[in-house]
Structure formats: C-alpha cells, structure tokens
C-alpha atoms as a PDB file:
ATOM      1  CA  UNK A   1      -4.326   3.968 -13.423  1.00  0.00           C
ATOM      2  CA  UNK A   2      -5.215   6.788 -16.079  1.00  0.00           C
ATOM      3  CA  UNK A   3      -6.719   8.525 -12.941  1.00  0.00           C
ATOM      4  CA  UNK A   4      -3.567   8.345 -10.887  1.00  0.00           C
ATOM      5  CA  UNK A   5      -1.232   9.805 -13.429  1.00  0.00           C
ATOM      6  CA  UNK A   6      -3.356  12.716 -14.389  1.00  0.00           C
ATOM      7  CA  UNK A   7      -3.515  13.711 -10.769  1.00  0.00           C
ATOM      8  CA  UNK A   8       0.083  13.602 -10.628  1.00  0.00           C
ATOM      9  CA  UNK A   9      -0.350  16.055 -13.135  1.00  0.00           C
ATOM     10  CA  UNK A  10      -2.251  18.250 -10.483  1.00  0.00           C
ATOM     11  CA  UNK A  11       0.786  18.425  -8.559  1.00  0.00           C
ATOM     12  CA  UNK A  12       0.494  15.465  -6.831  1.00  0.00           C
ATOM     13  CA  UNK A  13       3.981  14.270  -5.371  1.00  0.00           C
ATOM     14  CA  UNK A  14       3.346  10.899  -3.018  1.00  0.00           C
ATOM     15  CA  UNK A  15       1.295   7.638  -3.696  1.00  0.00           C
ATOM     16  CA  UNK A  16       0.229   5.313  -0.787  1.00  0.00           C
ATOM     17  CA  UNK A  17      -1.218   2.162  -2.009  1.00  0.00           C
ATOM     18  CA  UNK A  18      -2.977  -0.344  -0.551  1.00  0.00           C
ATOM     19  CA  UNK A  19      -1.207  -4.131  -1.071  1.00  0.00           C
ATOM     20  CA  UNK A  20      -4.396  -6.508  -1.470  1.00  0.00           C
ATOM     21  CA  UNK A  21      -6.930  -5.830  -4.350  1.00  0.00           C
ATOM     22  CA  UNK A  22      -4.077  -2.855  -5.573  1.00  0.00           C
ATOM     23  CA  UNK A  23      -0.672  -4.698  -6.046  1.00  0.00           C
ATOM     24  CA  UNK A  24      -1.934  -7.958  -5.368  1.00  0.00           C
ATOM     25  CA  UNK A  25      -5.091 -10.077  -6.507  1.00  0.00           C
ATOM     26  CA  UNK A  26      -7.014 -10.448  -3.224  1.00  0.00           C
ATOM     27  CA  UNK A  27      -7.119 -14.382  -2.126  1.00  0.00           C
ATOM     28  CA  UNK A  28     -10.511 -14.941  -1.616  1.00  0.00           C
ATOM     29  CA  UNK A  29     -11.811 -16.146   1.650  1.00  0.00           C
ATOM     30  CA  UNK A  30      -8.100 -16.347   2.734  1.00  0.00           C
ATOM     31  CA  UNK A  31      -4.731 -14.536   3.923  1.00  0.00           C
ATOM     32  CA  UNK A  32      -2.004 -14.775   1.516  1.00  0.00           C
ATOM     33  CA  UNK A  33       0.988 -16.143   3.447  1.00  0.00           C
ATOM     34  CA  UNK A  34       3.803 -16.659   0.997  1.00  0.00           C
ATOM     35  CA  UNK A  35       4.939 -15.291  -2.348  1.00  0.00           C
ATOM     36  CA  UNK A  36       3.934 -18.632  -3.729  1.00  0.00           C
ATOM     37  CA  UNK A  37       0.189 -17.219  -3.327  1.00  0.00           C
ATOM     38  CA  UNK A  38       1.581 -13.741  -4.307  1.00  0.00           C
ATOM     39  CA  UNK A  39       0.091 -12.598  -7.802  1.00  0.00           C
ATOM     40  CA  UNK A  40       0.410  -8.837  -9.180  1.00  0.00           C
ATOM     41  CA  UNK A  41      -2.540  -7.481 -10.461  1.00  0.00           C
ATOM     42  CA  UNK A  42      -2.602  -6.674 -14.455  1.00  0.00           C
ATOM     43  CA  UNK A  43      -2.539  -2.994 -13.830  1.00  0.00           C
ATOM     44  CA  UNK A  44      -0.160  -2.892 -11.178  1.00  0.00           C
ATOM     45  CA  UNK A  45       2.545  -4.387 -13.663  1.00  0.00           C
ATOM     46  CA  UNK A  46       1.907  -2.788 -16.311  1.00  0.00           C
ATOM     47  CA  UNK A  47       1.986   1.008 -14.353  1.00  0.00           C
ATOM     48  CA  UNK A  48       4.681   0.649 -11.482  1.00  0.00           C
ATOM     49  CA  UNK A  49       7.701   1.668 -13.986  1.00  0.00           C
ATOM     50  CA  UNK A  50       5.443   4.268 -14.915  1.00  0.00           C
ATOM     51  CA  UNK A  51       4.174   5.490 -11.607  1.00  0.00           C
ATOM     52  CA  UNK A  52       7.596   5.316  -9.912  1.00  0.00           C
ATOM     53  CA  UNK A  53       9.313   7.363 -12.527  1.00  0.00           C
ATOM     54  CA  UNK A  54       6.540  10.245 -11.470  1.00  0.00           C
ATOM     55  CA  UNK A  55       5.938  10.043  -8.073  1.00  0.00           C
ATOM     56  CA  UNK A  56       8.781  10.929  -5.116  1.00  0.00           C
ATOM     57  CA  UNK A  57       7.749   8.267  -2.889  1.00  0.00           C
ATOM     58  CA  UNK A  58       5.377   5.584  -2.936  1.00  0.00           C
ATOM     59  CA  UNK A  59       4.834   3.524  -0.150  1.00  0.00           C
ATOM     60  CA  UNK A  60       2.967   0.414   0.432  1.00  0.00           C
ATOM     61  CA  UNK A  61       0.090   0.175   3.180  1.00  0.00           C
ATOM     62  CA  UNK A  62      -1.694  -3.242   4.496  1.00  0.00           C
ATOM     63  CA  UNK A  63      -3.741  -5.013   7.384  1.00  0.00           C
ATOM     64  CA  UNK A  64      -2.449  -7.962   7.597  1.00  0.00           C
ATOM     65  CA  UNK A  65      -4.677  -9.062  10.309  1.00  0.00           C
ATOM     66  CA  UNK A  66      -3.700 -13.257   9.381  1.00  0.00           C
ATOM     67  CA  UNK A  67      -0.543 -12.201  11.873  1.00  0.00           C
ATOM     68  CA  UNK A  68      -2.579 -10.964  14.776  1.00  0.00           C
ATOM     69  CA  UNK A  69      -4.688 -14.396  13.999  1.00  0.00           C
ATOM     70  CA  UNK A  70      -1.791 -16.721  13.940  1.00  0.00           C
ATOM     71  CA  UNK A  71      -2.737 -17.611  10.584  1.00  0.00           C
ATOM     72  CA  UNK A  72       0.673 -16.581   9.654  1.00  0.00           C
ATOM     73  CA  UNK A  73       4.011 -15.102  11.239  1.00  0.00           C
ATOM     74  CA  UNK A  74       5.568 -11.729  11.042  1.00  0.00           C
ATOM     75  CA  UNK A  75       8.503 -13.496   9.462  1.00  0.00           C
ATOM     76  CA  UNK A  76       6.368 -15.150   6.680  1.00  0.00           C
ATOM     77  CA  UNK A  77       4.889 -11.695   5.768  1.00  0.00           C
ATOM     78  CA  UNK A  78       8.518  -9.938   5.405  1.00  0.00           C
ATOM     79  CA  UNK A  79       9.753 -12.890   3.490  1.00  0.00           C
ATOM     80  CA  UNK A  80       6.811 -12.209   1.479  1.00  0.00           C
ATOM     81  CA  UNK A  81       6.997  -8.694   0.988  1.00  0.00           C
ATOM     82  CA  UNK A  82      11.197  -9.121   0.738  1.00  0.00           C
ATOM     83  CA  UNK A  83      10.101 -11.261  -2.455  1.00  0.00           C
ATOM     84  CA  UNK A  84       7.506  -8.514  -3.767  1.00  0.00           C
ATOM     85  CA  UNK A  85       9.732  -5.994  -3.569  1.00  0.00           C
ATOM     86  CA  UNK A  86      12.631  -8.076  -5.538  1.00  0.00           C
ATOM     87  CA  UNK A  87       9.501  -8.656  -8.152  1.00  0.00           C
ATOM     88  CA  UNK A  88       8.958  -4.777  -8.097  1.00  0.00           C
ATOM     89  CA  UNK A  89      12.585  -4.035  -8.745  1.00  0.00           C
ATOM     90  CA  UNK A  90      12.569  -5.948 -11.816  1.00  0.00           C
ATOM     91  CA  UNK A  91       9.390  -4.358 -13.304  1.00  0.00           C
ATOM     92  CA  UNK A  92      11.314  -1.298 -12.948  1.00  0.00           C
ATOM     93  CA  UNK A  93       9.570   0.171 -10.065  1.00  0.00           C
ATOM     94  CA  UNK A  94      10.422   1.801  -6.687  1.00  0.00           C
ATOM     95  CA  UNK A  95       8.630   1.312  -3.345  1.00  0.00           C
ATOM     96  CA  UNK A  96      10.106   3.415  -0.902  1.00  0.00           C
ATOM     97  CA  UNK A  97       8.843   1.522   1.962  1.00  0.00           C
ATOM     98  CA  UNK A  98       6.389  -1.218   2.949  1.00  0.00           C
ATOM     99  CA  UNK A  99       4.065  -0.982   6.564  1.00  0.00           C
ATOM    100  CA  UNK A 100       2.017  -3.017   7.573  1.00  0.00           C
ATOM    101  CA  UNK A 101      -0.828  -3.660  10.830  1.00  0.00           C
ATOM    102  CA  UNK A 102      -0.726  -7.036  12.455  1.00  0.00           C
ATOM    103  CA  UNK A 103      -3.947  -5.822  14.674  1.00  0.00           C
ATOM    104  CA  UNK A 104      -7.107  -7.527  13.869  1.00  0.00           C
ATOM    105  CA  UNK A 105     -10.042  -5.082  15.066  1.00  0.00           C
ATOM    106  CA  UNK A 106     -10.033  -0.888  14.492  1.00  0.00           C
ATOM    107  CA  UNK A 107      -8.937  -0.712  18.337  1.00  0.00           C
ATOM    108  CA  UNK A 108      -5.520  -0.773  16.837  1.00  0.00           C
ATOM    109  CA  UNK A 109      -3.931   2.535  15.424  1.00  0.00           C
ATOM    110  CA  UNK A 110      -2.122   1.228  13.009  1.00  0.00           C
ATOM    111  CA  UNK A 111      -4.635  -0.536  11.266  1.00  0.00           C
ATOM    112  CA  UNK A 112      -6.684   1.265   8.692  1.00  0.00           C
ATOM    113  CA  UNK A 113      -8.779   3.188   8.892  1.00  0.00           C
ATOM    114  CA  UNK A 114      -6.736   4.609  11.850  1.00  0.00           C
ATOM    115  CA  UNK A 115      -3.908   6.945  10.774  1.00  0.00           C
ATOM    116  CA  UNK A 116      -0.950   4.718  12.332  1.00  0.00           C
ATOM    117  CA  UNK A 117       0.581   3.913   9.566  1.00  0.00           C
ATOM    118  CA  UNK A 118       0.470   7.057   8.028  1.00  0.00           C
ATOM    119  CA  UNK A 119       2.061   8.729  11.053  1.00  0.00           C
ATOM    120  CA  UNK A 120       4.613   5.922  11.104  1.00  0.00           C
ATOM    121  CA  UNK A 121       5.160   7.361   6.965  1.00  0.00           C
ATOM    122  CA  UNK A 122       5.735  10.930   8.294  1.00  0.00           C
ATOM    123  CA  UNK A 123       8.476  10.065  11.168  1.00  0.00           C
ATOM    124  CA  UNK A 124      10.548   7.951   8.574  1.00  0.00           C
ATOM    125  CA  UNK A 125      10.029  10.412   5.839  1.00  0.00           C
ATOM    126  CA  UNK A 126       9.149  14.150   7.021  1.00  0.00           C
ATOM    127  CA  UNK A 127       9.194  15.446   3.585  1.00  0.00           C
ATOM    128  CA  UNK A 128       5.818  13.812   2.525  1.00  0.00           C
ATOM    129  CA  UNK A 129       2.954  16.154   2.405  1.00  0.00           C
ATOM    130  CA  UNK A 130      -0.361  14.617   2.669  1.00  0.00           C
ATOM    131  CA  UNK A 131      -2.114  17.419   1.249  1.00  0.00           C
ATOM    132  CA  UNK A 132       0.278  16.169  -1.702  1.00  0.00           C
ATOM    133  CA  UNK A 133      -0.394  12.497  -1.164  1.00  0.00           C
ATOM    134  CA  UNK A 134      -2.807  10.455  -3.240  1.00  0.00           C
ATOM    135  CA  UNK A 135      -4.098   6.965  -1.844  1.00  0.00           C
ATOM    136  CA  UNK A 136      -5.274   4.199  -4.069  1.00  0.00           C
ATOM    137  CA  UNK A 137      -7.271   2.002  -2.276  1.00  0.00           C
ATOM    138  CA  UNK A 138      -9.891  -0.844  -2.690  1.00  0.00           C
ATOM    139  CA  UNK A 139     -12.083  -0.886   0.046  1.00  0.00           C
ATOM    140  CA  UNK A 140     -14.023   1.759   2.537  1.00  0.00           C
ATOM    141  CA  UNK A 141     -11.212   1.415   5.222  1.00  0.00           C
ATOM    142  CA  UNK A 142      -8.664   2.974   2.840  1.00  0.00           C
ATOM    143  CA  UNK A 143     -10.956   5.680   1.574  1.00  0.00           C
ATOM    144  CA  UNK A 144     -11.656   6.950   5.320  1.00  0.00           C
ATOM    145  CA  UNK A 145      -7.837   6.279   5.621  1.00  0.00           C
ATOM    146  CA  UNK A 146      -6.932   9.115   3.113  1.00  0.00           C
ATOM    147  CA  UNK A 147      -9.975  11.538   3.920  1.00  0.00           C
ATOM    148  CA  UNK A 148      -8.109  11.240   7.742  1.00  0.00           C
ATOM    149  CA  UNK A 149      -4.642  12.400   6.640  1.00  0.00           C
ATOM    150  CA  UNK A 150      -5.937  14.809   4.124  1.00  0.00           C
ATOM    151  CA  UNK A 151      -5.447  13.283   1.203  1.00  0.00           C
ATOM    152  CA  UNK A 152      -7.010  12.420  -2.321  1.00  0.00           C
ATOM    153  CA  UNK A 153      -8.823   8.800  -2.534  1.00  0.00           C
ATOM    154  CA  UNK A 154      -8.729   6.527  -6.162  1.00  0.00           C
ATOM    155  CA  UNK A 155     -10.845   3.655  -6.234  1.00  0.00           C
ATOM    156  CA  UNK A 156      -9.718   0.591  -7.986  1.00  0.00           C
END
C-alpha cells in the first residue's frame, strides 16, 4: 500500500481496485457467495481510511464469473457487496461505486481484461481521468486491464 500512496503523491487522483486477492482474501478453489465467506485482507483494513481520504474516487472492479455459472445469483452478489460496503463504511472508507462482470470467458466486454467496466466507470462518472487512474490488481487480467485504459498497474 506504501506504493499506492506515494503515487498519489505523483498526482494521481482515481483508484480502481480489484475485489478478490485486493479487498478480499481469495477463496481458494471456490466463488465466494455470501458475506459469511467475505474476509478483508490485512492491508485493505488497515489503508481504506487512508486511501479514501486521498483519492477522489475509488471504485471497485470484479469477475464474478460464479453468476454466469449459476454457482451463485446476481442477488447473492449485491447482498454481498451491500454488506462489504456497510463493512467499508465503518473502517472509515469510501467506495464510490462497485461493478462487476457476470460473463465467464474474455468474449464478454465487461469482463477483464476487456475495458467494459471501465467504460461503464466513465459514463457514470465523466470526471475520472485514466491517465490519472491507478489500478491495483492481483492477477495478469487486471494488469492488461489498466495498460488498456491508460493507466498505472500495482501489484499486490
């Protein structure tokens, strides 16, 4: 998390972040379909307050391919993220919004690495800059996510 607050530093303005391995402890093997299975990871906790206090906007991003599976509903994941966002509130933190892919292969252009979400980002909230926008991911998919809208890539 050092990284991401010196960057904000560098005139960084916007944080994307990804939800599983970045908020969340990844279930392994598994989709996490309720709150119950919901845990924050160490870093997240102890940085949100920090991180929303510098940022504008920072906005959640996630596959959550268990929907397009029927592993889980669309319903179970709001509830879910509903109750994250209620947990987030009382660490002191902001999210400005959550998105979210329910498609389960890259043909889908909302689910990352595509840009979907990030264009869905920029109709709800013109303001954000890209070139501004730092994305904090965990996996390959989120790196080629940010280096596709122009923006800078942390690895956690």
């Amino acid at each position: 998390m050092q990284q991401i607050k010196n960057e904000f530093k560098n005139g960084y303005k916007f944080l994307i972040l990804d939800r599983d391995g970045v908020v969340n402890i990844t279930k392994p093997n598994g989709y996490i379909s309720s709150f119950s299975e919901f845990v924050f990871t160490d870093g997240f906790k102890s940085n949100i307050k920090l991180l929303s206090e510098c940022f504008d906007r920072i906005f959640i991003t996630t596959n959550q391919a268990g929907i397009g599976k029927g592993i889980m509903t669309e319903n179970e994941l709001l509830t879910l993220h509903e109750c994250m966002l209620s947990e987030i509130k009382k660490l002191g933190g902001s999210i400005d919004k959550v998105y979210y892919s329910k498609g389960i292969d890259d043909t889908d252009k909302t689910r990352k690495p595509n840009t979907g979400m990030a264009e869905n980002i920029k109709r709800d909230f013109p303001d954000i800059d890209f070139s501004k926008t730092i994305v904090v991911g965990d996996s390959f998919a989120d790196r080629l996510f940010a280096n596709r809208i122009n923006a800078k890539f942390i690895l956690v």
